[in-house]
Protein backbone atom coordinates (compact mmCIF):
# COMPACT_ATOMS: atom_id res chain seq x y z
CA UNK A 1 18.28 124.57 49.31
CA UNK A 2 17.96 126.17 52.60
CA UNK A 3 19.97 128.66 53.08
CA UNK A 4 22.82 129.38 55.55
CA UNK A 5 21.93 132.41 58.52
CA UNK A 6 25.39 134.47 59.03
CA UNK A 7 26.58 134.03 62.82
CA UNK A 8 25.71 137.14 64.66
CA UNK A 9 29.07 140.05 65.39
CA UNK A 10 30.49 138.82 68.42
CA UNK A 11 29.61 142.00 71.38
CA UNK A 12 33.03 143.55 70.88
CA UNK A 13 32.16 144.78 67.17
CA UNK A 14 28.34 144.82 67.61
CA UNK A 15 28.74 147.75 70.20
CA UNK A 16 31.85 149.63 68.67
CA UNK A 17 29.27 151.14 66.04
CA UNK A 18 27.88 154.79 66.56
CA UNK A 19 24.22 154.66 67.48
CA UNK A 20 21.89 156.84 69.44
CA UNK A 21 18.14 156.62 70.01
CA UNK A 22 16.08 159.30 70.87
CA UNK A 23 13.88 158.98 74.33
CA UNK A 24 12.11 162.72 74.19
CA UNK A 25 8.87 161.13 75.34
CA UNK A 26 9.89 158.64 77.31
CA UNK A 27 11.75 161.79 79.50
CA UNK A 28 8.95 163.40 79.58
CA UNK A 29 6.33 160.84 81.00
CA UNK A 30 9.56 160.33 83.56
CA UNK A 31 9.47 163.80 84.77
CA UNK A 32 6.12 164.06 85.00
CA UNK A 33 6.10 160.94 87.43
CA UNK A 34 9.40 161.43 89.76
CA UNK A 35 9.13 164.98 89.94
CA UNK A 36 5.73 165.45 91.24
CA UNK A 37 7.10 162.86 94.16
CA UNK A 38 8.67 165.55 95.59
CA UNK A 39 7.93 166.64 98.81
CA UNK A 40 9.15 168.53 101.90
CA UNK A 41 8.15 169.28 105.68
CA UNK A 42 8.83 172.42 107.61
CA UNK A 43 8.59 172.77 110.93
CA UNK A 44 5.10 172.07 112.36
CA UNK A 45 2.10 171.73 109.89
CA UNK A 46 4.17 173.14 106.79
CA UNK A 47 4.70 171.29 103.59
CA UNK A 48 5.63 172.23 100.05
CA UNK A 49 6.19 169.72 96.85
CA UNK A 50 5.64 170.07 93.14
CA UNK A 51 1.73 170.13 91.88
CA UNK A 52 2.53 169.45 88.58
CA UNK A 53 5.19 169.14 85.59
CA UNK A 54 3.62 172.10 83.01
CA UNK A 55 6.14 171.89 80.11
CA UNK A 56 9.77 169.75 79.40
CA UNK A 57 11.01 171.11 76.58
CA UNK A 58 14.17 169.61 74.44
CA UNK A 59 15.59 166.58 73.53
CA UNK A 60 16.47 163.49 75.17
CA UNK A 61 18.77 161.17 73.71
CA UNK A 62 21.13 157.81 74.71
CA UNK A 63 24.15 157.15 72.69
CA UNK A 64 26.56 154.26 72.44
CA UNK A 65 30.06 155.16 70.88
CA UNK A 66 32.66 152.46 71.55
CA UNK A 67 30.99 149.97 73.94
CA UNK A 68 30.16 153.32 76.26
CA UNK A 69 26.49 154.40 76.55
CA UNK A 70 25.83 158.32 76.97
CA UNK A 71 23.09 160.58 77.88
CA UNK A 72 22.88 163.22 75.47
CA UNK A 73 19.98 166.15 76.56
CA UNK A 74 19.13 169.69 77.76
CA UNK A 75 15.98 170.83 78.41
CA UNK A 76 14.05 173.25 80.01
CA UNK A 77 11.68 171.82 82.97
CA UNK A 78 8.46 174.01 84.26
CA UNK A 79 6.62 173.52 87.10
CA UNK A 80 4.28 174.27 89.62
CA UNK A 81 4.56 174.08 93.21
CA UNK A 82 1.96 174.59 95.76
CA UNK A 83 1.99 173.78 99.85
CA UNK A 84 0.22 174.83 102.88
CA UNK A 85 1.38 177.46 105.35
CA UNK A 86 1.56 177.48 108.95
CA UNK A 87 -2.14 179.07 109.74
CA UNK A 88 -3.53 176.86 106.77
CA UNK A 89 -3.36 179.00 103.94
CA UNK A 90 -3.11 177.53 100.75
CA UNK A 91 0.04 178.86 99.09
CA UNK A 92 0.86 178.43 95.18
CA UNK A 93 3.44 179.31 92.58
CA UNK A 94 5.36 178.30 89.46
CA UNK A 95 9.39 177.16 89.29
CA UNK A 96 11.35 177.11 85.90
CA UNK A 97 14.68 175.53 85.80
CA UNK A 98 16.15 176.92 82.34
CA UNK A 99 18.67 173.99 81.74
CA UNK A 100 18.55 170.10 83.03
CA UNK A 101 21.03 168.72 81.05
CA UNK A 102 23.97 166.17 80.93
CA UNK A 103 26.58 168.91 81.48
CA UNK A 104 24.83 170.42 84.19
CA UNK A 105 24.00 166.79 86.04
CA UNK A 106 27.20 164.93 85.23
CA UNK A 107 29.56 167.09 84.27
CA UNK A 108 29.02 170.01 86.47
CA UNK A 109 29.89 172.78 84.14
CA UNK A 110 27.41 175.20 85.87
CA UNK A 111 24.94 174.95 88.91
CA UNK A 112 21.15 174.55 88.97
CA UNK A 113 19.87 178.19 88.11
CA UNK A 114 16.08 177.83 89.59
CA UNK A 115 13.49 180.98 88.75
CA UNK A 116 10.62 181.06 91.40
CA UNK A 117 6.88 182.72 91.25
CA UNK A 118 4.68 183.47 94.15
CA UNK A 119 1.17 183.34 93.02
CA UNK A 120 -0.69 183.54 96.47
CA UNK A 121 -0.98 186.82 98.13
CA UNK A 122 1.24 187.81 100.89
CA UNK A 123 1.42 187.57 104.06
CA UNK A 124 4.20 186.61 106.83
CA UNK A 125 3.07 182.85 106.74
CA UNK A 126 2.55 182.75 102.99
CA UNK A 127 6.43 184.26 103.25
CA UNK A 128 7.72 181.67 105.04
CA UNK A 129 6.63 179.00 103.38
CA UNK A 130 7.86 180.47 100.23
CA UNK A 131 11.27 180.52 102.22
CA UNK A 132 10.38 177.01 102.67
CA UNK A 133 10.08 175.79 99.15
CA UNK A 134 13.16 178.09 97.65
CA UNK A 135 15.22 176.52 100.64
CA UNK A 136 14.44 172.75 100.47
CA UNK A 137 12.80 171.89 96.93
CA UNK A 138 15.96 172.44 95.12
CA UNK A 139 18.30 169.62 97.40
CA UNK A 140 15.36 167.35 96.86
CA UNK A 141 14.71 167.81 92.78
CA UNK A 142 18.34 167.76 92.40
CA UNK A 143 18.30 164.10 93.84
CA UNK A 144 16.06 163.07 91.38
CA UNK A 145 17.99 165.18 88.62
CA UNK A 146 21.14 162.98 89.34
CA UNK A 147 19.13 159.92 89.09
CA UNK A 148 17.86 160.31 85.79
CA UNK A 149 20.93 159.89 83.56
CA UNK A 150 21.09 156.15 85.11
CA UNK A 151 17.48 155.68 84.67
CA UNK A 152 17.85 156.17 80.41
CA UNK A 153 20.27 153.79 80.62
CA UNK A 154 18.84 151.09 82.70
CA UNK A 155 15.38 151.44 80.24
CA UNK A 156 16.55 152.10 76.77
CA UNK A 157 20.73 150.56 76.99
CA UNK A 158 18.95 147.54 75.92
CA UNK A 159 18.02 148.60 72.81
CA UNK A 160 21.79 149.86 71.59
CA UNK A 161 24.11 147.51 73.37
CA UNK A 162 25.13 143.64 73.08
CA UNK A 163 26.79 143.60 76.15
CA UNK A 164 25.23 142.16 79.08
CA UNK A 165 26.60 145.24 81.64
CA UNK A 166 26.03 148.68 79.52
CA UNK A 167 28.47 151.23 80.88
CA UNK A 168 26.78 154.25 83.17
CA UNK A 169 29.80 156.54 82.51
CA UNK A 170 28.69 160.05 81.31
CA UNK A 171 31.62 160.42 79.24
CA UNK A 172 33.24 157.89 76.55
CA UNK A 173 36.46 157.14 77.31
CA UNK A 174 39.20 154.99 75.49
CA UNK A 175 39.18 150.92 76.08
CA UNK A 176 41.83 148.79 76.02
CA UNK A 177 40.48 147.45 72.44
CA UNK A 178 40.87 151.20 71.57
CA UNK A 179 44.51 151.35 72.67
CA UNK A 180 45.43 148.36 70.89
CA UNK A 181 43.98 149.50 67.71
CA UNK A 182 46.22 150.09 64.71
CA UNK A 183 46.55 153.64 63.95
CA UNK A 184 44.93 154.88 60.95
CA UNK A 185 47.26 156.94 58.98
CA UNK A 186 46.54 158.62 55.63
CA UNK A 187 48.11 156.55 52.78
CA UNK A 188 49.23 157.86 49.61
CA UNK A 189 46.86 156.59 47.14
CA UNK A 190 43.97 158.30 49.92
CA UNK A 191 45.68 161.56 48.28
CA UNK A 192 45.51 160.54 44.94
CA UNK A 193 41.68 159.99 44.60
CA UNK A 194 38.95 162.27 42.57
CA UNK A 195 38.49 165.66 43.27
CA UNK A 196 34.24 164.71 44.13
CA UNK A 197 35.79 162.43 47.06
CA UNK A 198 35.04 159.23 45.42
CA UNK A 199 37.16 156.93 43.50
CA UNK A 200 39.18 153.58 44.83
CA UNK A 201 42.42 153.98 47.64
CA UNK A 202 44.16 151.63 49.02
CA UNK A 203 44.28 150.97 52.49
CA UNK A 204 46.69 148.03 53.64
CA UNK A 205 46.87 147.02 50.89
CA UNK A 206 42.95 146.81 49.87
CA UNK A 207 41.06 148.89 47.12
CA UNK A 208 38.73 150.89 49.29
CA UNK A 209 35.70 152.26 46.77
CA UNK A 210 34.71 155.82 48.59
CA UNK A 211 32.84 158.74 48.50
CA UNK A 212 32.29 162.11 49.87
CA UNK A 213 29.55 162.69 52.24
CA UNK A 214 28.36 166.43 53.20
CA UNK A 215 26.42 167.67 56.25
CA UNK A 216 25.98 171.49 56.86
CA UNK A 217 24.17 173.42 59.40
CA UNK A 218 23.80 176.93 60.44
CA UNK A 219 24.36 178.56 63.96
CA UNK A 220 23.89 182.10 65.45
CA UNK A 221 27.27 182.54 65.99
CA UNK A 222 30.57 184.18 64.53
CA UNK A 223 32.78 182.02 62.54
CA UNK A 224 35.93 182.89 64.98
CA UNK A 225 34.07 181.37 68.12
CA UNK A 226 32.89 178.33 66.23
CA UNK A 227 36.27 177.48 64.42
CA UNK A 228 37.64 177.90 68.54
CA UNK A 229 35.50 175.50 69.51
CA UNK A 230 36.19 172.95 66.79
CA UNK A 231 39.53 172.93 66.70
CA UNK A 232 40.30 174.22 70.55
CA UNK A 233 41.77 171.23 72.57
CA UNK A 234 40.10 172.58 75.70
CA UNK A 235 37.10 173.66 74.09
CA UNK A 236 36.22 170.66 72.64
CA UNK A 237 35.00 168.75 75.16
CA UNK A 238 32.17 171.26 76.13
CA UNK A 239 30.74 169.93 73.09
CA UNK A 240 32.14 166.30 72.51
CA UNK A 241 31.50 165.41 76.29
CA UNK A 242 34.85 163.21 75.91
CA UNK A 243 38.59 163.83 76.53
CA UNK A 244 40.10 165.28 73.42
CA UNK A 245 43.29 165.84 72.03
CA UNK A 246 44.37 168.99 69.69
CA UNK A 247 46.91 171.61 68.82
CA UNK A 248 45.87 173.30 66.01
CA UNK A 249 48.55 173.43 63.80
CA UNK A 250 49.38 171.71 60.68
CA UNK A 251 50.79 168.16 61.34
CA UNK A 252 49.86 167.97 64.60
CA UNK A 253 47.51 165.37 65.66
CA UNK A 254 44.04 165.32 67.18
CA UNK A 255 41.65 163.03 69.00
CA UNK A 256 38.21 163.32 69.56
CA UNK A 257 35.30 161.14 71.33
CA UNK A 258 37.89 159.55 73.51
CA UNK A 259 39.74 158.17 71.10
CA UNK A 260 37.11 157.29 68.46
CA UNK A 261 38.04 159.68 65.56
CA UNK A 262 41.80 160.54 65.07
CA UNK A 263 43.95 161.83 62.49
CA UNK A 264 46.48 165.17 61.28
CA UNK A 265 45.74 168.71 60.93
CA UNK A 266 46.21 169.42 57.10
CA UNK A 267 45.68 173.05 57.01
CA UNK A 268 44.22 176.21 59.02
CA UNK A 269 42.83 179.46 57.45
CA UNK A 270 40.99 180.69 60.78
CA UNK A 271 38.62 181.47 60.88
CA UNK A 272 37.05 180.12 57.40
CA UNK A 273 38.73 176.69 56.86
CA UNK A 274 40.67 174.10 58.46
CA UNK A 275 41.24 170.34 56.96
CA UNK A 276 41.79 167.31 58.56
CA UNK A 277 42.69 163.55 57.88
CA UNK A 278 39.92 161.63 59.48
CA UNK A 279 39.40 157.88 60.94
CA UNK A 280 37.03 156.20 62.53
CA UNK A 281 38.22 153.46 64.91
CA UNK A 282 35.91 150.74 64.30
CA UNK A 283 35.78 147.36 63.16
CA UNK A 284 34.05 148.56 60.13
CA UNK A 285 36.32 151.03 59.03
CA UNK A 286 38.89 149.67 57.49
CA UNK A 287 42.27 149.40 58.85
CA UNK A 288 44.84 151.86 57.76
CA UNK A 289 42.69 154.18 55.93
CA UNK A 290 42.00 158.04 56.44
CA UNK A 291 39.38 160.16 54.67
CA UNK A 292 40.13 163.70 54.58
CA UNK A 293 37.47 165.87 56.13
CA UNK A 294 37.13 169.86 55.62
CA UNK A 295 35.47 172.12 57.65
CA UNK A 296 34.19 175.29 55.95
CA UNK A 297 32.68 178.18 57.86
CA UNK A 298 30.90 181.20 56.00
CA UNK A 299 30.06 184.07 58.03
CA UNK A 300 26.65 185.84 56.97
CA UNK A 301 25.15 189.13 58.68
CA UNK A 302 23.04 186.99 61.55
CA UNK A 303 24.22 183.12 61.16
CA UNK A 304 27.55 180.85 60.43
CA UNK A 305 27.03 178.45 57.89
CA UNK A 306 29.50 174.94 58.93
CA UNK A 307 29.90 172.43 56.25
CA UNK A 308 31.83 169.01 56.86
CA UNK A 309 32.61 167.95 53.77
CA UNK A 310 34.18 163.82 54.16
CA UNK A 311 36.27 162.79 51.32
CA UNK A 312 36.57 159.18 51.42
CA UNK A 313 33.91 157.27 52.81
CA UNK A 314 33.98 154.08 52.16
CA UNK A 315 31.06 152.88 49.74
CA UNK A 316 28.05 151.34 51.71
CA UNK A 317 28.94 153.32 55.15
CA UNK A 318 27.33 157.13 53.76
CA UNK A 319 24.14 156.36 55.75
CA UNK A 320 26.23 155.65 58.89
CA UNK A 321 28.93 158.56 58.91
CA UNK A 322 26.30 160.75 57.71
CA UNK A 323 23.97 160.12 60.65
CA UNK A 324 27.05 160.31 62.72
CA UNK A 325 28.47 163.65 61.67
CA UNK A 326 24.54 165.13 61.94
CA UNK A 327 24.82 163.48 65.78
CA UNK A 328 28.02 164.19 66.92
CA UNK A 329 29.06 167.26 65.48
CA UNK A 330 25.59 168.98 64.52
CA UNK A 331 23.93 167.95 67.92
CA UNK A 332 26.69 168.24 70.15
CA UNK A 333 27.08 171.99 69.36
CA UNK A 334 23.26 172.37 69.58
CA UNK A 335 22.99 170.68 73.16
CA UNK A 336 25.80 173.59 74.44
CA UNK A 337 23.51 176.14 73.39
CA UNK A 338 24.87 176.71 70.13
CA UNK A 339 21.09 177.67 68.26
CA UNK A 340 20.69 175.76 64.86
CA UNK A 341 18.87 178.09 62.28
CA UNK A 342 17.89 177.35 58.92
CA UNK A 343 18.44 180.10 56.50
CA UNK A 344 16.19 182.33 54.88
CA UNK A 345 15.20 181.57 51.86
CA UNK A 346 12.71 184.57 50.06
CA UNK A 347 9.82 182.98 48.64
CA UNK A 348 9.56 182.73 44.98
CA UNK A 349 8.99 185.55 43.02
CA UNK A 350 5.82 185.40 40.63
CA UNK A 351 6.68 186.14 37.07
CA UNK A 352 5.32 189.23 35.72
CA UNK A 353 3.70 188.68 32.41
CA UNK A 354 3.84 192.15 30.15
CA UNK A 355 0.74 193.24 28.60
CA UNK A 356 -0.20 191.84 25.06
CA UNK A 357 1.50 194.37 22.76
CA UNK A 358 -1.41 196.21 20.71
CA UNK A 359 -2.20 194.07 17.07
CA UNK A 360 -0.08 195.93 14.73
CA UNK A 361 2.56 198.61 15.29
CA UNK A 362 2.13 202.15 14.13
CA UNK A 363 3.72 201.44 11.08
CA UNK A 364 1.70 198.56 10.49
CA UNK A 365 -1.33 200.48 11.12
CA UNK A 366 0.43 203.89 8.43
CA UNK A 367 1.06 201.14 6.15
CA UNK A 368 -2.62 199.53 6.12
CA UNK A 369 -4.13 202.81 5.72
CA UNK A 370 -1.76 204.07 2.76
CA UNK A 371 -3.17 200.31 1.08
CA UNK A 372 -6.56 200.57 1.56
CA UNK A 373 -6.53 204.86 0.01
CA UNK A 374 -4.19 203.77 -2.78
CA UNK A 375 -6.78 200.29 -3.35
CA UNK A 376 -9.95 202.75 -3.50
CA UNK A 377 -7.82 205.33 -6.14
CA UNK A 378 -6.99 202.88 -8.51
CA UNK A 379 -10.75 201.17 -8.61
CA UNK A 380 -11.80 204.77 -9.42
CA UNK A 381 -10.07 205.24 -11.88
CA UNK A 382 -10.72 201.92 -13.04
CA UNK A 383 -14.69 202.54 -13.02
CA UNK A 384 -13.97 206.02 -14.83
CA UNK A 385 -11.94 204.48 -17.99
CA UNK A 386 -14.12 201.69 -18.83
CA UNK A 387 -17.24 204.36 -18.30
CA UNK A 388 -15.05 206.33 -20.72
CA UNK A 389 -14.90 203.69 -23.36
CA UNK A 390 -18.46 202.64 -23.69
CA UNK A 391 -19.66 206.50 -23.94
CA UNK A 392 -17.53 207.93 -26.02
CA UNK A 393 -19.28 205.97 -29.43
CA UNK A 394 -22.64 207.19 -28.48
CA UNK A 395 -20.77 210.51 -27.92
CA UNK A 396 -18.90 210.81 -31.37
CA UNK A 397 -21.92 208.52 -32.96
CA UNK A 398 -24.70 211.44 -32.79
CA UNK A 399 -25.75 212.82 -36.51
């Protein structure tokens, strides 16, 4: 009996998932061709460009969250430059840009900070070409700086989207689907279920089977500036790269990823705790039904410890939100600068095994001793009685 193939998710659903796709490599091989393109002409016989790309190092990353593709990366570019002077000298140096990243090229959160190294000796043609390069270099890499956030979409979007168009906005923002979308709201039986996060809810009207998923990480920072940052309506979208909505306060509702997690504040205990009802809008998730997500921060002497712990998953989705939470949250504080650590753990001790007590205590040995003189006593005496007995008739016996 042959058997029937589902219809593929029309592209509306297909694209509302989370995904993101990681294009390190790819980045590099990009920078190492575009960038050494560069070129520029002073006056006369001058001209400076970039020799070669000598390190790129981060992460590169595209994204899709609700039909919108995003660049996610930060890295830190090195080069080296070289050009000839005026009188013909050869002239030579390295350039590090600390941070290329998605803020910096889209957002504009901070300028371009560029760190330059003369190598050649100098002299006053060696100087101005120098000028040269420090002057005109920057315009021109920034060109192809802009142009790369389009290019990871145009070569990868493929892979993550349906669609036919992928969006080149930098920033997810809320669709009309989105604003149509019923409002998940916690229901009461979502209050009711086990203490471990699973159990069954209902959610309009549907048993939901869930569980609890947990992601933790650890970051070299105080627990006040991190529980700012999550919960800090214009703080968050340093790290969400999305319009977000929040007033921390119990009741009050929040937004985040332009609209593609909502709920309620439950409770604040800054800086150590705050919990939240939490749904995803997505045609997977189903409608009507909140999990209840707490965020726990533990300060230690170097490092903050943040756990998201998700009551209420629903069965068959732990893969997904997990990956998601590890993305969104755990990445998107990293890529602000936010260092990930793991903790210290002290290697394992080897257990000391105490010296084989001595055979026999000292008692043991007293008590041995007082056996074996008391044995030898009594065979004497033994030996002298029966030597007694057969003597004494040849004794007595004698005329």
């Amino acid at each position: 009996m042959a058997s029937t193939i589902p219809a593929p998710l029309p592209p509306s659903t297909a694209n509302w998932h989370w995904k993101n796709k990681t294009v390190t490599p790819w980045a590099k091989q990009w920078f190492e061709r575009e960038l050494t393109a560069v070129r520029v002409n002073g006056e006369g016989s001058e001209e400076v460009g970039i020799e070669r790309v000598v390190e790129v190092d981060g992460d590169v990353e595209l994204g899709q969250r609700k039909s919108k593709l995003i660049t996610i990366y930060d890295c830190r570019v090195v080069l080296n430059w070289s050009g000839t002077a005026s009188d013909g000298t050869a002239v030579s140096g390295k350039l590090t840009i600390p941070e290329v990243s998605h803020e910096v090229t889209l957002d504009g959160t901070s300028d371009y900070v560029y760190e330059w190294k003369l190598d050649t000796d100098r002299s006053p043609a060696v100087e101005a070409l120098f000028n040269l390069a420090k002057s005109r270099l920057p315009a021109a890499l920034e060109a192809k700086f802009a142009a790369f956030p389009a290019a990871i979409i145009d070569t990868h979007g493929k892979d993550l989207t349906v669609s036919a168009d992928p969006s080149r906005q930098g920033s997810p923002a809320p669709s009309g689907a989105s604003a149509t979308a019923a409002k998940s709201t916690q229901s009461d039986a979502a209050l009711k279920k086990r203490a471990d996060g699973s159990g069954a809810v209902k959610s309009s009207g549907v048993a939901v089977n869930t569980t609890r998923v947990t992601v933790d990480a650890h970051f070299m920072a105080p627990a006040d500036d991190l529980f700012g940052l999550l919960t800090d309506e214009k703080r968050i979208p340093h790290w969400t790269r999305a319009p977000a909505k929040s007033k921390a306060e119990p009741g009050a509702e929040y937004s985040l990823f332009g609209g593609g997690v909502k709920g309620k504040f439950v409770s604040l205990s800054p800086p150590k705790e705050f919990v939240q009802t939490w749904a995803l809008e997505s045609p997977t998730w189903p409608s009507g039904h909140s999990a209840t997500l707490t965020t726990t921060l533990e300060q230690g002497s170097d490092s903050t410890k943040v756990t998201w712990a998700l009551d209420g998953v629903p069965l068959g989705m732990e893969e997904e939100i997990t990956r998601n939470l590890q993305g969104y949250y755990v990445h998107g504080l990293k890529s602000i600068g936010y260092v990930q650590v793991s903790p210290y753990v002290p290697p394992p001790q080897k257990k000391r095994i105490p010296d084989e007590p001595e055979r026999g205590s000292q008692s043991q040995k007293a008590a041995a001793v007082g056996f074996g003189s008391n044995t030898c006593a009594a065979l004497g005496f033994a030996v002298l009685v029966f030597g007694a007995a057969f003597a004494l008739p040849y004794i007595y016996g004698r005329p």
